[in-house]
N, C-alpha and C. Protein backbone atom coordinates (compact mmCIF):
# COMPACT_ATOMS: atom_id res chain seq x y z
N UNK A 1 0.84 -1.17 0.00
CA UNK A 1 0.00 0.00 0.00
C UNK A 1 0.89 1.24 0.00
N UNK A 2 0.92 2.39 -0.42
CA UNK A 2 1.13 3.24 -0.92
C UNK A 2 0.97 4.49 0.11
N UNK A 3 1.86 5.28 0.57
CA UNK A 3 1.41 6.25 1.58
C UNK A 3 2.12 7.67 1.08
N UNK A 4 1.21 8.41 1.18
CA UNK A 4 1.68 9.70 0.59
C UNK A 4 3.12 10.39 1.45
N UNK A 5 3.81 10.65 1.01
CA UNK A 5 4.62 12.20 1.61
C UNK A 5 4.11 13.44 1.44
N UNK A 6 4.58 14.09 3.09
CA UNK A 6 4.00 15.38 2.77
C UNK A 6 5.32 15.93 3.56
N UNK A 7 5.72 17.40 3.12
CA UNK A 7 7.11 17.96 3.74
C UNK A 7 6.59 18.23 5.22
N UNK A 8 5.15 18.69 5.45
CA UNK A 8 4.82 19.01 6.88
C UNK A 8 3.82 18.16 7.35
N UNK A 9 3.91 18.01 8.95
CA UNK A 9 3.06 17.01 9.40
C UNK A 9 1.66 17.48 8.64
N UNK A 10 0.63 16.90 8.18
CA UNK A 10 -1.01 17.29 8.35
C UNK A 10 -1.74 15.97 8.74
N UNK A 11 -2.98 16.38 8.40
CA UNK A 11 -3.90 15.45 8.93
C UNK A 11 -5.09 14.72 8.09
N UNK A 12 -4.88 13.47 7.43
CA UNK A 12 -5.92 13.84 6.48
C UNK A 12 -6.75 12.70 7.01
N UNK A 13 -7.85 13.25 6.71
CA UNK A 13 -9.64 13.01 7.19
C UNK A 13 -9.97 12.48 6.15
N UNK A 14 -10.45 11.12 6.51
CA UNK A 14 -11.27 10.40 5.66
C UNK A 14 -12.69 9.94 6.08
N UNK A 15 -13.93 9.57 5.98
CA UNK A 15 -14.82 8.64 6.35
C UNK A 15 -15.66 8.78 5.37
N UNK A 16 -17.19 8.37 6.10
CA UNK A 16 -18.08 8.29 5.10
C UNK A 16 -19.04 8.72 5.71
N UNK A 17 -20.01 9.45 4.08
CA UNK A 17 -21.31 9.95 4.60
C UNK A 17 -22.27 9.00 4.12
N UNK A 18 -23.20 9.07 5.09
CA UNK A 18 -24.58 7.94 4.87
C UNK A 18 -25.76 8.59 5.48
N UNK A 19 -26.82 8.42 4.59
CA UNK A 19 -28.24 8.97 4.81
C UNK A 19 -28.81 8.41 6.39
N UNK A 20 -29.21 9.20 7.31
CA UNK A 20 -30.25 8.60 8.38
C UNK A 20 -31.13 7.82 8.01
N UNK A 21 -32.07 7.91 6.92
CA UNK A 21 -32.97 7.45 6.84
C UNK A 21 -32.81 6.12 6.19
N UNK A 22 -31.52 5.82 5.34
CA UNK A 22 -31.69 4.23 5.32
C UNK A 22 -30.45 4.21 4.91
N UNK A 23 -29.49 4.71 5.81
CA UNK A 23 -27.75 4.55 5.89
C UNK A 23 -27.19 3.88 4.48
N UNK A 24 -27.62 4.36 3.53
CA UNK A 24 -26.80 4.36 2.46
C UNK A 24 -26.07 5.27 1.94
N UNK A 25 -24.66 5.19 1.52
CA UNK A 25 -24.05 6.40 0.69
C UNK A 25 -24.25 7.20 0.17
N UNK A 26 -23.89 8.78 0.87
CA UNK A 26 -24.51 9.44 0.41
C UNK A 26 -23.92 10.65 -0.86
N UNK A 27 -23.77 11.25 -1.95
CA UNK A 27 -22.81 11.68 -2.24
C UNK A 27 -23.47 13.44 -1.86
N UNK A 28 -22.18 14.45 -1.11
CA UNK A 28 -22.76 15.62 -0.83
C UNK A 28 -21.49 16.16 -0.87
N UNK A 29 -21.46 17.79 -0.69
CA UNK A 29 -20.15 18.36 -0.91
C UNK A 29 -19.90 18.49 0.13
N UNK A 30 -18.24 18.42 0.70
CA UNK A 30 -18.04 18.65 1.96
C UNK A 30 -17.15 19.56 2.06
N UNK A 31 -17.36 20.26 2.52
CA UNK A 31 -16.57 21.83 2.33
C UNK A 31 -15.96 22.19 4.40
N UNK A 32 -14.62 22.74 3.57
CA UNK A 32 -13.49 22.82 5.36
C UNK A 32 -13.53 24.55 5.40
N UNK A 33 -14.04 24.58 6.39
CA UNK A 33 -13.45 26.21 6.97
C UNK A 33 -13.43 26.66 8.36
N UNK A 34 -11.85 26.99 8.33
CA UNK A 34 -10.75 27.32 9.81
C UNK A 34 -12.53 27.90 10.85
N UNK A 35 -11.73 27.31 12.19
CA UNK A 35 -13.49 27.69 12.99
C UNK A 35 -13.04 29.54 12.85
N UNK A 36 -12.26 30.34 12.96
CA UNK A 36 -12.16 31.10 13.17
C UNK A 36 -12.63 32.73 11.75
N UNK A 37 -12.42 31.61 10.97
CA UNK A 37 -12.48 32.52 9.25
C UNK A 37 -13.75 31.37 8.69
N UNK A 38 -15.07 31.69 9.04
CA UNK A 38 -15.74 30.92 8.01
C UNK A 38 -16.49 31.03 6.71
N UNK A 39 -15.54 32.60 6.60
CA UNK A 39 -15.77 33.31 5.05
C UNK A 39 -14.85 32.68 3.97
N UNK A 40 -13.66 31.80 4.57
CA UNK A 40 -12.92 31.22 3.78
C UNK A 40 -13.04 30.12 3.64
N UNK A 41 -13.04 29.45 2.23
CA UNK A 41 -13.04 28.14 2.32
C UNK A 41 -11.64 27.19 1.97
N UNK A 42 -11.05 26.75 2.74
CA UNK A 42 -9.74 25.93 2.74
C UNK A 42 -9.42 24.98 1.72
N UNK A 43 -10.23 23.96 1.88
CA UNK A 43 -10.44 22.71 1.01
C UNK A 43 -12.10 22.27 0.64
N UNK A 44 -12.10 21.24 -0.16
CA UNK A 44 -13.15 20.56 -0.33
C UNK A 44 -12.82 19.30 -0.87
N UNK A 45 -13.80 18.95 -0.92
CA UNK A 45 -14.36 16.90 -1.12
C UNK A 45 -15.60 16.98 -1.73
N UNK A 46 -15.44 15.80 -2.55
CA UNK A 46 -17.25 15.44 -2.63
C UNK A 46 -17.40 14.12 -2.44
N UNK A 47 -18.21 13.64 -1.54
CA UNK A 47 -18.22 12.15 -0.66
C UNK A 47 -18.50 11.02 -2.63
N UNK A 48 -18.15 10.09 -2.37
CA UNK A 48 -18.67 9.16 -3.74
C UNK A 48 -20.14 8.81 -3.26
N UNK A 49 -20.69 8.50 -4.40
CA UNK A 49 -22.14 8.36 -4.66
C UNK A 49 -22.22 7.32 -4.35
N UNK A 50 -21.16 5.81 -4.24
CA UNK A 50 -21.42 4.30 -4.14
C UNK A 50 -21.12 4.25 -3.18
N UNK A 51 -20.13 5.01 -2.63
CA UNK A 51 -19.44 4.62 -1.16
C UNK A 51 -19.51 5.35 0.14
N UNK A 52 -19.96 6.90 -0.17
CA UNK A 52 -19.86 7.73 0.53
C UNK A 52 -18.74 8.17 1.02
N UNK A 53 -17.35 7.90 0.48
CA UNK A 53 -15.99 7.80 1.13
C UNK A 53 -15.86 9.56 0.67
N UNK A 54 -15.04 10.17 1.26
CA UNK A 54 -14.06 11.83 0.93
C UNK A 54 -13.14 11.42 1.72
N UNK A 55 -12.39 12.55 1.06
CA UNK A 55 -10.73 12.59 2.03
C UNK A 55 -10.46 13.94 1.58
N UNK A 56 -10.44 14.60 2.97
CA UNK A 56 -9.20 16.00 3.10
C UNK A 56 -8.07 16.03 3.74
N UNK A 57 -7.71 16.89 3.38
CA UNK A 57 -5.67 17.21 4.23
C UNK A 57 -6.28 18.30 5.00
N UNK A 58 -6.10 18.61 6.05
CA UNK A 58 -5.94 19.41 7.39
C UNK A 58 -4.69 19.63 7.99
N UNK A 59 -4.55 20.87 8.87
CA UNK A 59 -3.29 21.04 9.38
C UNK A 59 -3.74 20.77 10.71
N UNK A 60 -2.29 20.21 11.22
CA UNK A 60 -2.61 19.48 12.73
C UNK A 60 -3.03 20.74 14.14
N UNK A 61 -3.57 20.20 14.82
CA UNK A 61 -3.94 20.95 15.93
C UNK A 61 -4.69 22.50 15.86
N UNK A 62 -5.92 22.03 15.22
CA UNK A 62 -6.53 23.15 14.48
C UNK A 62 -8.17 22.64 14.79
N UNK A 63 -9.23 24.08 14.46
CA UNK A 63 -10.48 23.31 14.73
C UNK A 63 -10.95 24.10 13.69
N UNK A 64 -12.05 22.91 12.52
CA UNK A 64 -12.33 23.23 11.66
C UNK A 64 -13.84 23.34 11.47
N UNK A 65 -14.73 23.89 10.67
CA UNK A 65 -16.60 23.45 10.36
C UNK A 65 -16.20 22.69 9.43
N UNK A 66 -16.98 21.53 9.31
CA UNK A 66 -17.13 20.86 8.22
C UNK A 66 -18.63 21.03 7.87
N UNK A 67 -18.66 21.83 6.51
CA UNK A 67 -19.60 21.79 6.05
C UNK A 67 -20.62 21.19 5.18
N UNK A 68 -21.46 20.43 5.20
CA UNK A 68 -21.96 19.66 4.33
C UNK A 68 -23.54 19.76 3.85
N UNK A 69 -23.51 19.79 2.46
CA UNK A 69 -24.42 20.36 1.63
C UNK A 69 -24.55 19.32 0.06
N UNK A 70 -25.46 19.48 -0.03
CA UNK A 70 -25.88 18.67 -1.52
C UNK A 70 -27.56 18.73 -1.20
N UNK A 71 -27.64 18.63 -2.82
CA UNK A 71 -29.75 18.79 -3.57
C UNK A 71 -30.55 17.93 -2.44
N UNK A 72 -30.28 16.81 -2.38
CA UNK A 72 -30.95 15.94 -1.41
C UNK A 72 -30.97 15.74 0.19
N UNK A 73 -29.73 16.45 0.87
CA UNK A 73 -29.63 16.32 2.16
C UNK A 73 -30.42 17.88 2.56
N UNK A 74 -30.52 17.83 3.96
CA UNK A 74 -30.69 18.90 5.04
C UNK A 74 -29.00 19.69 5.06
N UNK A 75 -28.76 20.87 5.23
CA UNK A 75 -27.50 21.28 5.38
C UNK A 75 -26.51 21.12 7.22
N UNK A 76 -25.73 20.91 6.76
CA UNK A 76 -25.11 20.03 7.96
C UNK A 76 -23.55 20.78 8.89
N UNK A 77 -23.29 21.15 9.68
CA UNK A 77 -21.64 21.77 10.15
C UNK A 77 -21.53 21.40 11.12
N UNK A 78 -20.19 20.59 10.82
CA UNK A 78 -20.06 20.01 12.50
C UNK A 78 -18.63 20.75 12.83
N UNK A 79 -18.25 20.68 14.03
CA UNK A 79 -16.92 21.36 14.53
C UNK A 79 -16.27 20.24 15.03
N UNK A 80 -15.10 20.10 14.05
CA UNK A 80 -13.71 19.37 14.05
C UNK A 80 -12.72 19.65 14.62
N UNK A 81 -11.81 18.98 15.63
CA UNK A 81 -10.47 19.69 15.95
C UNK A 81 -9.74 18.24 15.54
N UNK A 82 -8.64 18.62 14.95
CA UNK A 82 -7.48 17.66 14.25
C UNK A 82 -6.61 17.79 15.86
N UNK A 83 -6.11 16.55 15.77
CA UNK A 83 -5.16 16.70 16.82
C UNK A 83 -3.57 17.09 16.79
N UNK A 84 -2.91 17.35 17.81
CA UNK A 84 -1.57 18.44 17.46
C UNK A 84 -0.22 17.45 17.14
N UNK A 85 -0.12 16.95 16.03
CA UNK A 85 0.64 15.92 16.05
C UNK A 85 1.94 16.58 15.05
N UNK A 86 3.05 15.92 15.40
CA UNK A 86 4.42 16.22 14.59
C UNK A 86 4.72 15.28 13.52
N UNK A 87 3.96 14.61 12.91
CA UNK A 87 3.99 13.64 11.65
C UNK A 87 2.65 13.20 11.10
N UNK A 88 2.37 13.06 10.13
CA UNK A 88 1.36 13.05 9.29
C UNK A 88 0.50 11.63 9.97
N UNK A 89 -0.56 11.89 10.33
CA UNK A 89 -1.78 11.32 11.14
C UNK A 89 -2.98 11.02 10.32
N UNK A 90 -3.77 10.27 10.47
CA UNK A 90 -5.12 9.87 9.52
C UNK A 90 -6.24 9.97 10.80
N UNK A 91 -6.98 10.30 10.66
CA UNK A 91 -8.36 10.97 11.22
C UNK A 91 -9.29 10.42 10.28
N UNK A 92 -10.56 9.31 11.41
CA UNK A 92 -11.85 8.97 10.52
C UNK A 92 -12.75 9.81 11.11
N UNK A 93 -13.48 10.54 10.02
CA UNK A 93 -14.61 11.16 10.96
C UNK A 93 -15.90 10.67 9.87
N UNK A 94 -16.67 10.26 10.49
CA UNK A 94 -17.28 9.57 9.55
C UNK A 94 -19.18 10.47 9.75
N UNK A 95 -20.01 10.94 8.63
CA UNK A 95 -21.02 11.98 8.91
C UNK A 95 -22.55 11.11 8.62
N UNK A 96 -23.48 11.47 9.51
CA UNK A 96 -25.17 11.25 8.56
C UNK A 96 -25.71 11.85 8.57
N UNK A 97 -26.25 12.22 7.37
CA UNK A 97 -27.05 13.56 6.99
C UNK A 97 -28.45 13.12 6.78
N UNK A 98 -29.27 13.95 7.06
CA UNK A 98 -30.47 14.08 7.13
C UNK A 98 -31.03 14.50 5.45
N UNK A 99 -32.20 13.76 4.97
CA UNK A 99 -32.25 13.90 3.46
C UNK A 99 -33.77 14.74 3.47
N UNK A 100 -33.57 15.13 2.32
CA UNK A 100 -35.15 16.10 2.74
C UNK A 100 -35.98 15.57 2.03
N UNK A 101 -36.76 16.00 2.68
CA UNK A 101 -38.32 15.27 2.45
C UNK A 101 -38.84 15.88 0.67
N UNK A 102 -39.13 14.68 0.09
CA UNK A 102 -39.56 15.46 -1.37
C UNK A 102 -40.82 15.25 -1.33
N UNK A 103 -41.51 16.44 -2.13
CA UNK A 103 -42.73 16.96 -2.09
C UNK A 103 -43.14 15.84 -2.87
N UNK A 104 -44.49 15.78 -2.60
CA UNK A 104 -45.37 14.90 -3.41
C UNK A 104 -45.82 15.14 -4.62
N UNK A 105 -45.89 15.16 -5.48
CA UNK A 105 -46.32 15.36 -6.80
C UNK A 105 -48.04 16.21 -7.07
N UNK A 106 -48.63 16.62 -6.76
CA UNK A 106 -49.75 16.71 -7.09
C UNK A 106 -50.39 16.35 -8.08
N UNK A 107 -51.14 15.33 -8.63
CA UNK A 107 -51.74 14.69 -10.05
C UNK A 107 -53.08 15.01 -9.90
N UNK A 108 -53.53 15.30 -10.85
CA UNK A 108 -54.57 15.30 -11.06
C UNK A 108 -55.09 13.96 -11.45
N UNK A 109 -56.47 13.62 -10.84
CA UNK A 109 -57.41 12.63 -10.81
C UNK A 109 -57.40 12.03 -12.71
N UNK A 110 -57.38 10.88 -12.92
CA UNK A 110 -57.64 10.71 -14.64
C UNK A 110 -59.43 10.63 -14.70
N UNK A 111 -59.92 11.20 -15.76
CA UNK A 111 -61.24 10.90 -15.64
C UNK A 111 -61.46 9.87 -16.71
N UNK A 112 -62.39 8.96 -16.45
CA UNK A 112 -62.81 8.18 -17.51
C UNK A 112 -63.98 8.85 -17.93
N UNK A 113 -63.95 8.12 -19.58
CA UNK A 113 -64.85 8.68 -20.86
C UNK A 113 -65.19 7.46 -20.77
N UNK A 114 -66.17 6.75 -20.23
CA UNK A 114 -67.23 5.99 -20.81
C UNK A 114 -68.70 6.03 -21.11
């Protein structure tokens, strides 16, 4: 298996997102911003549609929003702190998002012609 180099310690975050309502993979954007600046956005991900898997790089000993958004979920921010480490660390944080309720269609009745 294959492990990245990086010149400075970071932290990269992997898990998976899955729907509440019937914990399947969910795919949504997951967007990083420092807790302190959340006009900026750092990084992003977009979870896979089969697996729900993302992965970001973070810098160690830091606390981040993870923001999460897509057409089908409820919008989601949780507060992350990476821990303060001196060599490159893997962090699972794994999310379930709430999916929104889709409207019902309104049809009109068919009338029969007999």
């Amino acid at each position: 298996m294959a492990h990245a180099q990086f010149s400075h310690a970071v932290v990269v975050m992997t898990g998976t997102v899955i729907s509440e309502e019937n914990a399947k993979p969910t795919s949504v954007k997951v967007s990083i911003r420092e807790a302190g600046d959340t006009a900026r956005e750092i990084t992003r991900s977009t979870s896979n549609s089969q697996t729900g898997k993302y992965l970001v790089v973070l810098q160690p000993g830091k606390k981040y929003w993870v923001h999460l958004e897509g057409d089908s979920i409820l919008t989601q921010d949780v507060l992350v702190s990476t821990p303060p480490v001196d060599h490159t660390e893997k962090l699972t944080q794994d999310f379930t998002v709430t999916m929104r309720e889709v409207e019902a269609t309104k049809q009109t009745p068919q009338q029969s012609t007999n």
